[in-house]
Protein backbone atom coordinates (compact mmCIF):
# COMPACT_ATOMS: atom_id res chain seq x y z
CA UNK A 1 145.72 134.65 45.78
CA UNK A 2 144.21 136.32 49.33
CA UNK A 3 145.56 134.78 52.24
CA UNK A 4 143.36 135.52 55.56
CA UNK A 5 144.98 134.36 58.87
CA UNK A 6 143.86 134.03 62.40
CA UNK A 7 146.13 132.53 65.43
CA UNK A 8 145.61 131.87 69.03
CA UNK A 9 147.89 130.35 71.94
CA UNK A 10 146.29 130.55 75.53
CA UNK A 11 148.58 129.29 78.67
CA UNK A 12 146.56 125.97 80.45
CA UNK A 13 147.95 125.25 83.69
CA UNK A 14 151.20 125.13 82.92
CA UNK A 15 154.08 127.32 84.64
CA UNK A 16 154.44 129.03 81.64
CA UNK A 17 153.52 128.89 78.06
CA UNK A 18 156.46 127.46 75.88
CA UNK A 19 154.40 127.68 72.06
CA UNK A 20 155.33 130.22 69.46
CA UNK A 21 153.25 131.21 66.44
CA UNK A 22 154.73 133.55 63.64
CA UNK A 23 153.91 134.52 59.62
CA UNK A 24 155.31 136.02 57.03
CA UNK A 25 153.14 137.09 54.23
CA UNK A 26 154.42 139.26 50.84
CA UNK A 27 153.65 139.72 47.50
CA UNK A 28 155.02 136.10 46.10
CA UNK A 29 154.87 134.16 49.02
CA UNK A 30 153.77 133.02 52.62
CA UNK A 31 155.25 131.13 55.51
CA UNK A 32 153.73 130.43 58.87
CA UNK A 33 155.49 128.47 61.39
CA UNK A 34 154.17 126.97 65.03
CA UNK A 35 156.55 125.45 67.52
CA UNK A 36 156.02 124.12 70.96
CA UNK A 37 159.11 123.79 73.75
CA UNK A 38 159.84 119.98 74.31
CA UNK A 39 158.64 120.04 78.15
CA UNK A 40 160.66 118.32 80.85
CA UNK A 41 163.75 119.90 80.32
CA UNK A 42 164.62 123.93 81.07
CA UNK A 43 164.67 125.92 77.86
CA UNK A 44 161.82 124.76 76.01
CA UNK A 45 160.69 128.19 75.26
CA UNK A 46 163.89 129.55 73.95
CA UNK A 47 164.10 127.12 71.22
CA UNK A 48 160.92 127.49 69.85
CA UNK A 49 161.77 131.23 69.82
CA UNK A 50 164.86 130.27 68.15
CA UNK A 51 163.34 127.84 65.61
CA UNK A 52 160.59 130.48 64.83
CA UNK A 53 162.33 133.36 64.34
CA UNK A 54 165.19 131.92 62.85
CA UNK A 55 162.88 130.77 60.13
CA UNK A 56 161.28 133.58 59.60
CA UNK A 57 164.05 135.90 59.34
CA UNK A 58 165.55 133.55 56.71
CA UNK A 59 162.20 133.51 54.54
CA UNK A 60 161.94 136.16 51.90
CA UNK A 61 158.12 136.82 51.38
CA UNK A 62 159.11 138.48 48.10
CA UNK A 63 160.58 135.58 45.96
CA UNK A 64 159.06 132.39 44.89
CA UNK A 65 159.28 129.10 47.37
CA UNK A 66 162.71 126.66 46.92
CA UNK A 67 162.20 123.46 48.37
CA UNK A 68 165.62 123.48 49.25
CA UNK A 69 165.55 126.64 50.68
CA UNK A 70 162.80 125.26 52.97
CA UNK A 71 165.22 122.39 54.44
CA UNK A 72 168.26 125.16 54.60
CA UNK A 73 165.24 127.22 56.69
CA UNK A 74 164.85 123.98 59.11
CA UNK A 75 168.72 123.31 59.44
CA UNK A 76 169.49 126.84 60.44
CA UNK A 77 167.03 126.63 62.95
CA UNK A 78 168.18 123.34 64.33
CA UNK A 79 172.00 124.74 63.68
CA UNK A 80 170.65 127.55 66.02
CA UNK A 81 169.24 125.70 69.03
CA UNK A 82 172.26 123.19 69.34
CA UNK A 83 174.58 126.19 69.38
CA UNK A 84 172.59 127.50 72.55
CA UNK A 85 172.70 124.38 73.97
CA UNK A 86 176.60 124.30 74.19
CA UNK A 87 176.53 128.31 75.02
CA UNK A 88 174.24 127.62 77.93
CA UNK A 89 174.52 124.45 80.08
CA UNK A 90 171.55 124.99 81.87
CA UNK A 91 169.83 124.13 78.03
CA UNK A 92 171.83 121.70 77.22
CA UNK A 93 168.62 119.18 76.18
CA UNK A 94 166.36 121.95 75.05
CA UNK A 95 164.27 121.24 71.97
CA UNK A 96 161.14 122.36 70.19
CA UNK A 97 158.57 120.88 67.81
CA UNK A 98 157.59 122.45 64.74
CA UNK A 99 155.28 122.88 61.76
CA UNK A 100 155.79 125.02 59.46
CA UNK A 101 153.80 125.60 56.07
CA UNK A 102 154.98 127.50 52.98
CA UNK A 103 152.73 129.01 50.06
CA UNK A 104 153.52 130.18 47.04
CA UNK A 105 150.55 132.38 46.03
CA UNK A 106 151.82 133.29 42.22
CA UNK A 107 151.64 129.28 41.46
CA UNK A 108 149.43 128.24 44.15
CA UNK A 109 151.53 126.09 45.95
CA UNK A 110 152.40 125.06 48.98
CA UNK A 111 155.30 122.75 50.97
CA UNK A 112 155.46 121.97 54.95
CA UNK A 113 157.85 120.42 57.03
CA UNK A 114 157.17 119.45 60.75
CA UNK A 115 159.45 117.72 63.64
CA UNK A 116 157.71 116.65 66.71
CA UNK A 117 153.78 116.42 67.14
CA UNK A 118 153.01 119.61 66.46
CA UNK A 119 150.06 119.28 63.20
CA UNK A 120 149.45 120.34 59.97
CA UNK A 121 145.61 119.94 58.80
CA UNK A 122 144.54 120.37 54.77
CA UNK A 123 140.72 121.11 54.53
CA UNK A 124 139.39 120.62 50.89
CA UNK A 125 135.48 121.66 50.29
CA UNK A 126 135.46 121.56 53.78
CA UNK A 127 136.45 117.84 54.49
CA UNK A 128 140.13 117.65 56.58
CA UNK A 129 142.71 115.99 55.70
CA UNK A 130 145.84 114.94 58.12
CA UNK A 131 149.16 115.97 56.71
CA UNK A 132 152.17 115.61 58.96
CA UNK A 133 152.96 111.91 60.87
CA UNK A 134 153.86 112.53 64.99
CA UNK A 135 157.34 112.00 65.72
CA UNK A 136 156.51 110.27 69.11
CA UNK A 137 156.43 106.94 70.57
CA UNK A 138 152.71 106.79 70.35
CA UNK A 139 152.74 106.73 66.73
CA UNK A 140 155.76 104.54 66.11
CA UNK A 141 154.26 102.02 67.92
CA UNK A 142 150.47 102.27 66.57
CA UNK A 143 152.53 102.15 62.90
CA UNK A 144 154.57 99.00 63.95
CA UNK A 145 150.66 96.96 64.47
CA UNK A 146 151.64 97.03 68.53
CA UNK A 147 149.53 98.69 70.81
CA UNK A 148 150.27 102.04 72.60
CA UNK A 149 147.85 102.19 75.73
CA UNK A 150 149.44 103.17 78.69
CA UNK A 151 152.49 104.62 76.66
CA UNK A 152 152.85 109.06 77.78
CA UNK A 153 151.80 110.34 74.49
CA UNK A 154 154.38 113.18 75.15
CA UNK A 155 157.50 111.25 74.34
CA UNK A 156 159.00 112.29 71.08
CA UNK A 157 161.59 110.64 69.02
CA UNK A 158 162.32 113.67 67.61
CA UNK A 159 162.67 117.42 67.30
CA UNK A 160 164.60 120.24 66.76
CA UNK A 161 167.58 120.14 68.91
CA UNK A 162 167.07 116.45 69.94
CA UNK A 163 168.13 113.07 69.26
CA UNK A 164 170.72 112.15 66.73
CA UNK A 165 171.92 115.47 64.25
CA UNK A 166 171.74 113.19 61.76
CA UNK A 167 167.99 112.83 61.82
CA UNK A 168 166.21 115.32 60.20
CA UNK A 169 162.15 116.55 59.96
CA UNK A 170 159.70 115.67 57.77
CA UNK A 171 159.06 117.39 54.44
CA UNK A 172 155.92 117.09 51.91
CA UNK A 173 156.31 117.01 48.21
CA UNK A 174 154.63 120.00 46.46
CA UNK A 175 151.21 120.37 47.28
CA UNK A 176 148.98 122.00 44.91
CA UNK A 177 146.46 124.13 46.45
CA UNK A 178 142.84 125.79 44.85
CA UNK A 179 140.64 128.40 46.12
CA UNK A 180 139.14 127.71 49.10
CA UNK A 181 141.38 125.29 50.81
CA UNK A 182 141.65 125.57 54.70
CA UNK A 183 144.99 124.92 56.28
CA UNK A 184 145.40 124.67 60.44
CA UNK A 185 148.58 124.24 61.96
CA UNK A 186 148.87 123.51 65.66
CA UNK A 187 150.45 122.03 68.95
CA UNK A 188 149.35 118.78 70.42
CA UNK A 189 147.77 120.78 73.23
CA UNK A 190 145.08 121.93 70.54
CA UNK A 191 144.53 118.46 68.48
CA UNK A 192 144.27 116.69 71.81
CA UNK A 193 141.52 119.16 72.22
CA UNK A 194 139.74 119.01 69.27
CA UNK A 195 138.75 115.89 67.32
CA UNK A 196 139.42 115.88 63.47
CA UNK A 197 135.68 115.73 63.00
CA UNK A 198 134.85 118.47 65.20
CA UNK A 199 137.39 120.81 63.46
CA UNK A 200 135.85 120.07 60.17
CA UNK A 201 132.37 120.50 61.79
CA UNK A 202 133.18 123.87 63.20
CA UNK A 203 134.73 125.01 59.65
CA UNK A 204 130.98 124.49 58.38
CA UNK A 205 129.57 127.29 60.59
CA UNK A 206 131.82 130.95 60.27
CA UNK A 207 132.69 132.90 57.47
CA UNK A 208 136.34 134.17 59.23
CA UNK A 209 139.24 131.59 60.32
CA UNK A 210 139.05 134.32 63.61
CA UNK A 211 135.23 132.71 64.35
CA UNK A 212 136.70 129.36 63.44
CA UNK A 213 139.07 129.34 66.04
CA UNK A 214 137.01 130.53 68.37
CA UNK A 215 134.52 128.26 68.36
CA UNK A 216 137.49 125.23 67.72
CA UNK A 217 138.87 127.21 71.67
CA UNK A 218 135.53 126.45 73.18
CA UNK A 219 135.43 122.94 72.60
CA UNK A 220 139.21 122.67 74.31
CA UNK A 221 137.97 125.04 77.01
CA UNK A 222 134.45 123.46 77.81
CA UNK A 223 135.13 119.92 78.25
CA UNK A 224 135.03 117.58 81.00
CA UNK A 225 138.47 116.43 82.54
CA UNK A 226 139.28 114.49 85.05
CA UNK A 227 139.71 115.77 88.95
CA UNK A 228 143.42 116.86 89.22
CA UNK A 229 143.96 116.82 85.39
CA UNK A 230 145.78 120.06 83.92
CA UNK A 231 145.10 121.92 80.73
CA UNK A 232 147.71 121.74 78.40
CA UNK A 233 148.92 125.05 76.58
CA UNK A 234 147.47 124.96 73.10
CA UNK A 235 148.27 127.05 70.21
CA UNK A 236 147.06 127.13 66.46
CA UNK A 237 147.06 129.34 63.35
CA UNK A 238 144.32 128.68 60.80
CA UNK A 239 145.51 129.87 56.92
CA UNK A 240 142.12 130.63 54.98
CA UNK A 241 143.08 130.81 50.89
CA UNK A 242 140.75 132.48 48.61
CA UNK A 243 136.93 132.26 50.12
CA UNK A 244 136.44 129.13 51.70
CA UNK A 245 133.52 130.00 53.36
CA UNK A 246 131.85 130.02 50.03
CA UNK A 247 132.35 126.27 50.03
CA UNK A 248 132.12 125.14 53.54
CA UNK A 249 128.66 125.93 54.57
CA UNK A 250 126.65 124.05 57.42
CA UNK A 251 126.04 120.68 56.73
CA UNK A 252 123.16 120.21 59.40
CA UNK A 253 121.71 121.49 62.41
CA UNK A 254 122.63 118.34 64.47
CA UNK A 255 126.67 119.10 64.06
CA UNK A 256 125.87 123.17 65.08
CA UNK A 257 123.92 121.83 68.75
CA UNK A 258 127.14 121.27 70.31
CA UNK A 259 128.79 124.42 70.03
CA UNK A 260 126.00 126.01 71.58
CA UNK A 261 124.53 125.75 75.89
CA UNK A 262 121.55 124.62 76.17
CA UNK A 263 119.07 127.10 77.27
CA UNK A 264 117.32 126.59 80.55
């Protein structure tokens, strides 16, 4: 099973940038992981350094996925950022979101897990699919039947190194996966960006997940905001499996018009 991969994270107007991106790709299997520093409180940054790399150093690309092993992965990580939080004060409320996805390519299979808002897309023949479920007050509300306007669609209810240790992050069943599907993992920076649609309408123009994200960063990068409104940090790794392009070809000349300036 070929894997292709292509990643981006670009600094807004933020102090700093607090995302982390990071594979792992052998023989038997794949894991890529995205995180994004709970802003607000100092330390952000080191524990989604901590949560990525601690994940990664535990995968072994060479052996076949455990589902278990993919919750040990998580807990480590989360085991990791509390125990900087009591060795530094200063971090003492650091936390990170995180998606991670994990492929088997001899069975063609895959599992994520994600904590936070931080995404997981499936694209199938081209058409998306929403994986993961925010951990934020946005969504808890909007799944209760109340109604979130006005509520900062930043608050989380959960992530790695917040919140009560006995809550832990979300974890799909297996997921089966075929030649061509399309996987894109990202921060809330990015999705708040990019529309659902227009991700799936961009996949139907390049033949690389590299022009994919490209065109997916000038949509973010182009649009109108408000006077005094900040660009968020974004960050997102697309996973191409097999030859999707063969299968996602341009639907229609309308949906290529707005990724392109109009000419004079």
């Amino acid at each position: 099973m070929n894997i292709n991969i292509a990643s981006i994270s670009k600094q807004g107007d933020r102090a700093s940038n607090q995302d982390q991106t990071g594979e792992s790709v052998g023989e038997r299997s794949a894991c890529f992981v995205v995180c994004d520093g709970v802003a607000g409180f100092p330390g952000g940054d080191v524990a989604a350094k901590l949560a990525r790399d601690t994940i990664l150093d535990s995968f072994d690309a060479d052996q076949h996925l455990n589902a278990q092993r993919i919750r040990d992965f998580v807990g480590e990580a989360n085991t990791a950022i509390r125990q900087a939080q009591q060795d530094t004060p200063t971090f003492h409320r650091m936390g990170t979101t995180l998606v991670g996805l994990f492929i088997d390519r001899d069975y063609q299979l895959a599992y994520w897990t994600h904590a936070g808002d931080s995404r997981l897309y499936q694209f199938r023949r081209g058409y998306v699919r929403e994986m993961t479920t925010d951990h934020s007050l946005v969504q808890q509300m909007t799944d209760a039947g109340h109604s979130a306007e006005g509520i900062n669609s930043n608050l989380l209810y959960f992530a790695l190194g917040m919140g009560d240790e006995e809550r832990d992050a979300s974890y799909s069943d297996v997921v089966p996966i075929e030649d061509g599907d399309v996987f894109l993992l990202c921060t809330d920076g990015f999705w708040h960006g990019v529309a659902a649609r227009q991700m799936e309408q961009s996949l139907h123009m390049v033949n690389t997940p590299d022009e994919w994200l490209t065109l997916m960063q000038q949509i973010i990068d182009t649009q109108p905001r408000q006077p005094g409104e900040k660009q968020d940090n974004y960050s997102a790794l697309a996973v191409w499996v097999g030859s999707p392009q063969d299968t996602t070809l341009l639907h229609s000349l309308a949906e290529a018009a707005q990724f392109f300036p109009p000419r004079d």
